[in-house]
C-alpha atoms as a PDB file:
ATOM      1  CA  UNK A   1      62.176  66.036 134.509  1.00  0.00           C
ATOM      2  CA  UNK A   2      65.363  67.798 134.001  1.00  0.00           C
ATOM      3  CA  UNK A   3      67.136  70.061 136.545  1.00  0.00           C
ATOM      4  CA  UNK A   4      67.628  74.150 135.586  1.00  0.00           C
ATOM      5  CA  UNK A   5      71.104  73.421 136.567  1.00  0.00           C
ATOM      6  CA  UNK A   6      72.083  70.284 134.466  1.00  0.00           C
ATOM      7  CA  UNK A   7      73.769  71.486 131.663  1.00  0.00           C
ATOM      8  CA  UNK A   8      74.720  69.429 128.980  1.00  0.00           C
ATOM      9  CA  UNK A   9      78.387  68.922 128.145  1.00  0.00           C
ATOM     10  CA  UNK A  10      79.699  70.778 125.294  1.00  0.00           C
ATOM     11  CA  UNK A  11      80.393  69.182 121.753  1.00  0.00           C
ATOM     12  CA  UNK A  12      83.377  67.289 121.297  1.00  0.00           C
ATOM     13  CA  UNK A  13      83.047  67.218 117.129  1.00  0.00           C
ATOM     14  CA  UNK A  14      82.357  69.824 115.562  1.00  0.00           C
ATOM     15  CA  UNK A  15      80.936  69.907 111.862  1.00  0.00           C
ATOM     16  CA  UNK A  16      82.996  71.373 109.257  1.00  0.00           C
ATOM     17  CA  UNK A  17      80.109  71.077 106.227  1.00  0.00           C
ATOM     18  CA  UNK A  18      78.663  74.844 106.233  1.00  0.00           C
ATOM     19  CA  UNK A  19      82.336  76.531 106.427  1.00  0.00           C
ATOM     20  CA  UNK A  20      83.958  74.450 103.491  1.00  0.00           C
ATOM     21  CA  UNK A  21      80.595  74.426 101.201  1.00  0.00           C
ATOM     22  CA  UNK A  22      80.328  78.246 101.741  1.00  0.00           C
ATOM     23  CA  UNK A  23      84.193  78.211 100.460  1.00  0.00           C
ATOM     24  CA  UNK A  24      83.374  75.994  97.670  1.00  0.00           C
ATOM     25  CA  UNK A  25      80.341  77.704  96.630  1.00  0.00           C
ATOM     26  CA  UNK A  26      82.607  80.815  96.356  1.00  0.00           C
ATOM     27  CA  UNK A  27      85.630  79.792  94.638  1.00  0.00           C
ATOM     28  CA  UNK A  28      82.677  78.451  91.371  1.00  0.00           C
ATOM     29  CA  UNK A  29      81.343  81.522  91.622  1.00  0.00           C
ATOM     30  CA  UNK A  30      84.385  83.873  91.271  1.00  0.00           C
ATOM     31  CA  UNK A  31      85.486  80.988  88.545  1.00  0.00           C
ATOM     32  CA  UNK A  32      82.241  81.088  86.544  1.00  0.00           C
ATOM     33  CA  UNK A  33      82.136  84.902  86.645  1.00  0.00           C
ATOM     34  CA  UNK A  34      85.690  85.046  85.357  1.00  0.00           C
ATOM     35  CA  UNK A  35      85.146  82.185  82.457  1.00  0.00           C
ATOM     36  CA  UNK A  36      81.836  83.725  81.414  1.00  0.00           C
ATOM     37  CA  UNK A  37      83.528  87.530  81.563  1.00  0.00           C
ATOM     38  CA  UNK A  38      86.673  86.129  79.834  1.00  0.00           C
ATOM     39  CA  UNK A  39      83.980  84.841  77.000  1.00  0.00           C
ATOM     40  CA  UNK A  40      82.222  87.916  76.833  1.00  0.00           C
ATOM     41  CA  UNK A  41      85.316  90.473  76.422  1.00  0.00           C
ATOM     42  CA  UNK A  42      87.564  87.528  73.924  1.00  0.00           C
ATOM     43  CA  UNK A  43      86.597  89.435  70.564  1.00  0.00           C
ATOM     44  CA  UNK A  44      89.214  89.356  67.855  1.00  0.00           C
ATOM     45  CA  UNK A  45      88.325  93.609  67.184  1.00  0.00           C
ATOM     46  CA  UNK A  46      89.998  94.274  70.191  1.00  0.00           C
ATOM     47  CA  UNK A  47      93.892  94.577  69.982  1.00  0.00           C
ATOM     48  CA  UNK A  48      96.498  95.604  71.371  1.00  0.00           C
ATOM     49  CA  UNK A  49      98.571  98.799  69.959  1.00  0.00           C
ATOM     50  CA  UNK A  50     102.020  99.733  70.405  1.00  0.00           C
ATOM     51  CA  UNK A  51     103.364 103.299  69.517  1.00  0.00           C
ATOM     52  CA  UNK A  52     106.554 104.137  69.754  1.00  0.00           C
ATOM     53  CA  UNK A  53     107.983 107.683  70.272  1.00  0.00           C
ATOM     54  CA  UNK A  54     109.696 108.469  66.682  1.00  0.00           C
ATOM     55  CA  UNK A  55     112.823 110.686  68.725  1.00  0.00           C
ATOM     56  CA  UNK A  56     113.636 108.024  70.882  1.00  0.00           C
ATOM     57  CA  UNK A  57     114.240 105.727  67.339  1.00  0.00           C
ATOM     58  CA  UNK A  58     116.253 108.643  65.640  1.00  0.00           C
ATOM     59  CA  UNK A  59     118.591 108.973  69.018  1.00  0.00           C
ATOM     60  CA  UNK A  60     119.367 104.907  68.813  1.00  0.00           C
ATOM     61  CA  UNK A  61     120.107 104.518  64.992  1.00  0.00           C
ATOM     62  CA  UNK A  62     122.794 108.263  65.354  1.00  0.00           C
ATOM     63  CA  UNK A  63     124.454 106.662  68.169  1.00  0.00           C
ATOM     64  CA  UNK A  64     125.361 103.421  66.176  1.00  0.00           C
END
């Protein structure tokens, strides 16, 4: 029968498994989210449009 006082001594190796899959598991979540949002929002109606102020045009072509 064990003592109430006899402790055992504390770990000398400690495991590193839970941390680094709870890291991995993140990092292919936040990828998957991104390559299935990135899927989702890659339509070729969407562009990009560029408008350009029709004084600051006039001021460049007097000043040449």
């Amino acid at each position: 029968m064990r003592d109430s006082y006899d402790y055992e001594p504390p770990e000398q190796r400690a495991s590193t498994g839970l941390p680094l899959s709870i890291m991995l598991l993140s990092v292919l979540t936040i990828a998957v989210y991104l390559t299935i949002g990135g899927a989702l929002l890659d339509q070729e109606s969407r562009g990009v449009a560029v408008y350009v102020p029709t004084s600051y045009s006039s001021q460049s072509n007097a000043s040449e």
